[in-house]
N, C-alpha and C. Protein backbone atom coordinates (compact mmCIF):
# COMPACT_ATOMS: atom_id res chain seq x y z
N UNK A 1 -232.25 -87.13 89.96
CA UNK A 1 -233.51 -86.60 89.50
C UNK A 1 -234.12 -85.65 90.54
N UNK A 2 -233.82 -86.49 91.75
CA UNK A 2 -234.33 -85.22 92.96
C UNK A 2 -233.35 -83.79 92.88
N UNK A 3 -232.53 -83.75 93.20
CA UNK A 3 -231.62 -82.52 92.80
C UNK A 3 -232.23 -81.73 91.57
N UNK A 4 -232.15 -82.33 90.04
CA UNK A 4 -233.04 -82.04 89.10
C UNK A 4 -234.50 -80.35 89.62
N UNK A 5 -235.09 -81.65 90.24
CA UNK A 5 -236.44 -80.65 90.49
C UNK A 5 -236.18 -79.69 91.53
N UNK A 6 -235.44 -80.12 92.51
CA UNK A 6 -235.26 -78.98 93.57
C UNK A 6 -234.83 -77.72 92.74
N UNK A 7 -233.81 -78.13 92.19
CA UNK A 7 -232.74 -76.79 91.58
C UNK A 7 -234.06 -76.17 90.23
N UNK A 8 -234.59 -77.05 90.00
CA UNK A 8 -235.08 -76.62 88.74
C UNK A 8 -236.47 -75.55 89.88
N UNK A 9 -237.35 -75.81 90.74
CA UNK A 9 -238.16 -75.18 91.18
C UNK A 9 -237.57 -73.67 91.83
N UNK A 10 -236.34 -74.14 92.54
CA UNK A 10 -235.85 -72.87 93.09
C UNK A 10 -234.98 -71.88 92.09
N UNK A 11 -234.97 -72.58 90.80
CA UNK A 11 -234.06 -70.94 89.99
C UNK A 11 -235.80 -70.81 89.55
N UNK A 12 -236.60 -71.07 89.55
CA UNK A 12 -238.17 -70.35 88.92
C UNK A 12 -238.59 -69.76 90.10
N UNK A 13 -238.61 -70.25 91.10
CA UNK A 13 -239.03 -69.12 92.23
C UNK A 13 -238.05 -68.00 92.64
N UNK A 14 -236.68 -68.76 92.11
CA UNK A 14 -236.04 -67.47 92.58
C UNK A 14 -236.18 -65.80 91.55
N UNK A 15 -236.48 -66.47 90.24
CA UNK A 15 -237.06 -65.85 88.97
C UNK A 15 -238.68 -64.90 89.32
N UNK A 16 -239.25 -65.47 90.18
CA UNK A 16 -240.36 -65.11 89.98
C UNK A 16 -240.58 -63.85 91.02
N UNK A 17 -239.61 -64.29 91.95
CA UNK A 17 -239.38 -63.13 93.39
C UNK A 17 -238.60 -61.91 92.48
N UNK A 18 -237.42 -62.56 91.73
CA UNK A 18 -236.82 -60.70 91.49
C UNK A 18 -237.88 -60.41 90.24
N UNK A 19 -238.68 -60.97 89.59
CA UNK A 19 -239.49 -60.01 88.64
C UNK A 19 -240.62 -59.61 89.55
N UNK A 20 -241.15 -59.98 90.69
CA UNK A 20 -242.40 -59.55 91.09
C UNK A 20 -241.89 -57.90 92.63
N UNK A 21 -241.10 -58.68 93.38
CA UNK A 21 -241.42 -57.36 94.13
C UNK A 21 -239.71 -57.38 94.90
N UNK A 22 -238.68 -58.22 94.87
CA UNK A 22 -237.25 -58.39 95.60
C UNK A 22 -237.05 -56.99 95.68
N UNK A 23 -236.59 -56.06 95.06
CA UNK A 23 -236.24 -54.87 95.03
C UNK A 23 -236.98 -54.14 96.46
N UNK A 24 -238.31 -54.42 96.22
CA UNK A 24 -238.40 -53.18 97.31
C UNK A 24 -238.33 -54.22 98.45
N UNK A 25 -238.15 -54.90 98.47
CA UNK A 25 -238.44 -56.11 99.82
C UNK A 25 -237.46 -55.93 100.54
N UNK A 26 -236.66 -55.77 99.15
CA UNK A 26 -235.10 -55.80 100.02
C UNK A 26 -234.75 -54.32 100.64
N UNK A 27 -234.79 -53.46 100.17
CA UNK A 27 -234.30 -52.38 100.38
C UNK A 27 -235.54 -51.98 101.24
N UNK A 28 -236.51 -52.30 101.67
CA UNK A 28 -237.02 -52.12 102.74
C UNK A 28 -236.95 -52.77 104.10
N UNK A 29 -236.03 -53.66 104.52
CA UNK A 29 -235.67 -54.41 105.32
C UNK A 29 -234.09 -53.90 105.74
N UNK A 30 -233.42 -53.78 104.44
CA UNK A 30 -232.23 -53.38 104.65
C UNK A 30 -231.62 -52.04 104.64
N UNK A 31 -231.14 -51.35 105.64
CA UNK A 31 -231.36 -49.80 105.65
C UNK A 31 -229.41 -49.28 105.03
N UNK A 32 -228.87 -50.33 104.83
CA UNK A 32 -227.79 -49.74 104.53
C UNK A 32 -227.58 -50.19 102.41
N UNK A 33 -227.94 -49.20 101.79
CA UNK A 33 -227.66 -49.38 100.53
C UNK A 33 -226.41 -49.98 99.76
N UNK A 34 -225.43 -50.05 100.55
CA UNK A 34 -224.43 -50.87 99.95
C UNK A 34 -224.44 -52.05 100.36
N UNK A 35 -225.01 -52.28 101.62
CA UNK A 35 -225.72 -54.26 101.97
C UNK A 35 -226.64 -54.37 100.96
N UNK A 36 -227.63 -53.57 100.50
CA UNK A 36 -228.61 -54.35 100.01
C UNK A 36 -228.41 -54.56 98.58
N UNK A 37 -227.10 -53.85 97.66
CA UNK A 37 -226.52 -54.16 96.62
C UNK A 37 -226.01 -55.28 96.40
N UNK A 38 -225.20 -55.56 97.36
CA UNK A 38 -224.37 -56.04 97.61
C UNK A 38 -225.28 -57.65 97.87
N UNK A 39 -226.02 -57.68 98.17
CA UNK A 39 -227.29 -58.82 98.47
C UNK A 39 -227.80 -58.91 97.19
N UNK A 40 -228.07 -57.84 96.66
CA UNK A 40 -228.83 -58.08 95.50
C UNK A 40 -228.22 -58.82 94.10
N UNK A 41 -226.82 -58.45 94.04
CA UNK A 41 -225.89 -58.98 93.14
C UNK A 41 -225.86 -60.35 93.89
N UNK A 42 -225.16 -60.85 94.61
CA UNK A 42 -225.33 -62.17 95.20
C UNK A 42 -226.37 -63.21 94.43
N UNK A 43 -228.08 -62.27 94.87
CA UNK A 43 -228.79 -62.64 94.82
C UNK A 43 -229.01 -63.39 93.42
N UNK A 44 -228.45 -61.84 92.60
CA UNK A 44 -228.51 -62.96 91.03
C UNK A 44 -227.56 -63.70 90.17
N UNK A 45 -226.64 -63.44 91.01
CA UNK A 45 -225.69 -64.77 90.99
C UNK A 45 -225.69 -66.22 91.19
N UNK A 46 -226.82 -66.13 92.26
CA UNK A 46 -227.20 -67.26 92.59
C UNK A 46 -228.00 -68.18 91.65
N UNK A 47 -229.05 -66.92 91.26
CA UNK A 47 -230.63 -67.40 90.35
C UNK A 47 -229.88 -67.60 88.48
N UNK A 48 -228.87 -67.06 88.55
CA UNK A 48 -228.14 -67.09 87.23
C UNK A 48 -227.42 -68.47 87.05
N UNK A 49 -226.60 -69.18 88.47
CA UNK A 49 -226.13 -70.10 88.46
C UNK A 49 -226.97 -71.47 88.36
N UNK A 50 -228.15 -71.57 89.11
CA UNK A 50 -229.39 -72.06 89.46
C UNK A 50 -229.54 -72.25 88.16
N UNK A 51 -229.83 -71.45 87.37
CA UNK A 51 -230.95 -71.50 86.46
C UNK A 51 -229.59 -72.28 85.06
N UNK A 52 -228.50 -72.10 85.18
CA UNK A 52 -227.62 -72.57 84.49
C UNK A 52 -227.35 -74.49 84.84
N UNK A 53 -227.23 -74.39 85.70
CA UNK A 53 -227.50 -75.89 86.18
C UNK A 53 -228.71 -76.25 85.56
N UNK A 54 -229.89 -75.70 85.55
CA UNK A 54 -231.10 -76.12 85.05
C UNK A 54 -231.39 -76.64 83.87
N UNK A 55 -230.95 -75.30 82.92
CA UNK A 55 -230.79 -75.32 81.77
C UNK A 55 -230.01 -76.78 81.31
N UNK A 56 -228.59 -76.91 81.56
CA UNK A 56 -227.98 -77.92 81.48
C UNK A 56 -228.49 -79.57 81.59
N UNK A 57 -229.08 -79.72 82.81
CA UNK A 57 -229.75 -80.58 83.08
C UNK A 57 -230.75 -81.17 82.66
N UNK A 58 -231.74 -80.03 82.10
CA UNK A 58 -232.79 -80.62 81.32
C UNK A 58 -232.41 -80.87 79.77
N UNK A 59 -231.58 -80.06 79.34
CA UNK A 59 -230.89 -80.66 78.32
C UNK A 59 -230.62 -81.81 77.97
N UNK A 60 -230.04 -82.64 79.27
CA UNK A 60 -229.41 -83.72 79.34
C UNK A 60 -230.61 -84.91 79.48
N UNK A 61 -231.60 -84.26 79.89
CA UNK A 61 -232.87 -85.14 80.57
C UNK A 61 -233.74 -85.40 79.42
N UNK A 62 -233.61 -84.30 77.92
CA UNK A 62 -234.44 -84.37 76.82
C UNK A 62 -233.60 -84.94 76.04
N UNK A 63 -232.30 -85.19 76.01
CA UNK A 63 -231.37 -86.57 75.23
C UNK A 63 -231.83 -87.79 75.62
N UNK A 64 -231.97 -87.92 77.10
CA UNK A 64 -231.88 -88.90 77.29
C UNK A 64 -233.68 -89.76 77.61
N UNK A 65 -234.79 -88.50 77.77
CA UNK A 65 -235.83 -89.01 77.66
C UNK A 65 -236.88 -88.66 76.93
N UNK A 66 -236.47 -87.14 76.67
CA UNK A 66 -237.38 -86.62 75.89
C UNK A 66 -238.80 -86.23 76.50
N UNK A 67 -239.93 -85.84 75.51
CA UNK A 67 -240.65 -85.97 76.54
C UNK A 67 -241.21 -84.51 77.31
N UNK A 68 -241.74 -84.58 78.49
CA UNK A 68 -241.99 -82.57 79.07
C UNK A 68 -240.52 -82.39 79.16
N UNK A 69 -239.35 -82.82 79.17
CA UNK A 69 -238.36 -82.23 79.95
C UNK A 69 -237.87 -81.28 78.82
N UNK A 70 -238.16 -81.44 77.41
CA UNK A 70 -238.04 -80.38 76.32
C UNK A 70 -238.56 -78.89 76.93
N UNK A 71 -239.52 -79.41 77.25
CA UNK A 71 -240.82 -77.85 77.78
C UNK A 71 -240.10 -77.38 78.71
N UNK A 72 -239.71 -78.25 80.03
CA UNK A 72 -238.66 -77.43 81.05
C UNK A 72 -237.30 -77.25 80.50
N UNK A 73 -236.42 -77.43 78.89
CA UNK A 73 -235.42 -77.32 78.97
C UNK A 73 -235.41 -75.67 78.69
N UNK A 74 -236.80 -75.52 77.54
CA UNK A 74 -236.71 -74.16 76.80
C UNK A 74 -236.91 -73.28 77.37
N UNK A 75 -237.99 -73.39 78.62
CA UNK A 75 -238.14 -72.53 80.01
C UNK A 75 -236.50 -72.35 80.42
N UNK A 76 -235.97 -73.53 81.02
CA UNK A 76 -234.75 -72.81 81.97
C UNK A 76 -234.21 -72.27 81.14
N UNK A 77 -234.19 -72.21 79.98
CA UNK A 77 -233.16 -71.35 78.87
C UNK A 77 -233.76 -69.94 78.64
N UNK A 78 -234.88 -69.43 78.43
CA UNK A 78 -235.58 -68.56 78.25
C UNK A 78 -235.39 -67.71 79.79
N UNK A 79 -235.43 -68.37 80.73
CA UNK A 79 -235.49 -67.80 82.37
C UNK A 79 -234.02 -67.42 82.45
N UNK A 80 -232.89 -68.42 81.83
CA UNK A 80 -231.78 -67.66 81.89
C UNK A 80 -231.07 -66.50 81.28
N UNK A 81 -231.53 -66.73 79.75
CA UNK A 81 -231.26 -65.73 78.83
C UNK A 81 -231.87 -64.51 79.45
N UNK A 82 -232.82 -64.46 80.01
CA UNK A 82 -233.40 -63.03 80.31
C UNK A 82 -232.56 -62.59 81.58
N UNK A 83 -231.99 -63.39 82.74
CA UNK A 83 -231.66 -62.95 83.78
C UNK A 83 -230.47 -62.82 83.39
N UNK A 84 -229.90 -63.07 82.30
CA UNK A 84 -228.12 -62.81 81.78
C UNK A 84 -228.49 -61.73 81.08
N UNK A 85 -229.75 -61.30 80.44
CA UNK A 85 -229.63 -59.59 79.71
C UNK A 85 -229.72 -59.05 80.59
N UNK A 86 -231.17 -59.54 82.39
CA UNK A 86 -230.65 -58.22 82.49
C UNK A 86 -230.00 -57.60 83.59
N UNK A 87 -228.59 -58.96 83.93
CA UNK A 87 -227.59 -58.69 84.78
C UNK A 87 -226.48 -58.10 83.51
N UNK A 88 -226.26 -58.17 82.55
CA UNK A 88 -224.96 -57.51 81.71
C UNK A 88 -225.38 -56.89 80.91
N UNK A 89 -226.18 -57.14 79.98
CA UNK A 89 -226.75 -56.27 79.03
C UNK A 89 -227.56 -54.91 79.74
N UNK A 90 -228.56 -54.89 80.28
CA UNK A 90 -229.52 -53.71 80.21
C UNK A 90 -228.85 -52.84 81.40
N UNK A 91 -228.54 -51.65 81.34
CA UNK A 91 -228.21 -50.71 82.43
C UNK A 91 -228.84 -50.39 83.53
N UNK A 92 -227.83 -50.45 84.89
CA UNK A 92 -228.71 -50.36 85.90
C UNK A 92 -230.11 -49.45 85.70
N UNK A 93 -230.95 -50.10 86.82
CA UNK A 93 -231.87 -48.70 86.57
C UNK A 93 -232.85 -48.24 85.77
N UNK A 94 -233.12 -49.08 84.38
CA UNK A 94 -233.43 -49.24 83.12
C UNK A 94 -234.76 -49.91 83.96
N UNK A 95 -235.57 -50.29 84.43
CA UNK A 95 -236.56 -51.43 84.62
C UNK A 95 -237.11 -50.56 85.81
């Protein structure tokens, strides 16, 4: 259950950093553009995987208790679906 919330808080913060300002954070810290790509893909690899564990989990947590963990299942699903459009679907650059 502890794992649960950790993973579940850090794919939403990690969600909340690349919609609010990661981009320039990053590329203002990092002066070589193929590091900070190269970081940045990582980056949502990570929040994609995160948030897939999440998803999963609360799934498993609204079988088995029902309850808010419905509310956090449709969130991690909604937080993932969007970070899977718009790592494959939407073209770089587009946002």
């Amino acid at each position: 259950m502890v794992l649960y919330k950790v993973n579940f808080v850090f794919a939403i913060v990690l969600f909340i950093l690349t919609v609010t300002y990661r981009n320039e954070a990053v590329y203002a810290i990092v002066s070589n553009i193929q590091h900070a790509k190269l970081f940045l893909t990582i980056w949502n690899w990570i929040m994609l995987v995160s948030l897939l564990f999440s998803s999963i989990q609360s799934l498993f947590f609204v079988s088995r208790y029902g309850g808010v963990y419905y509310l956090l299942s449709v969130l991690a699903i909604v937080l993932l679906l969007f970070t899977a459009f718009g790592m494959f679907i939407m073209p770089r650059g587009t946002i």
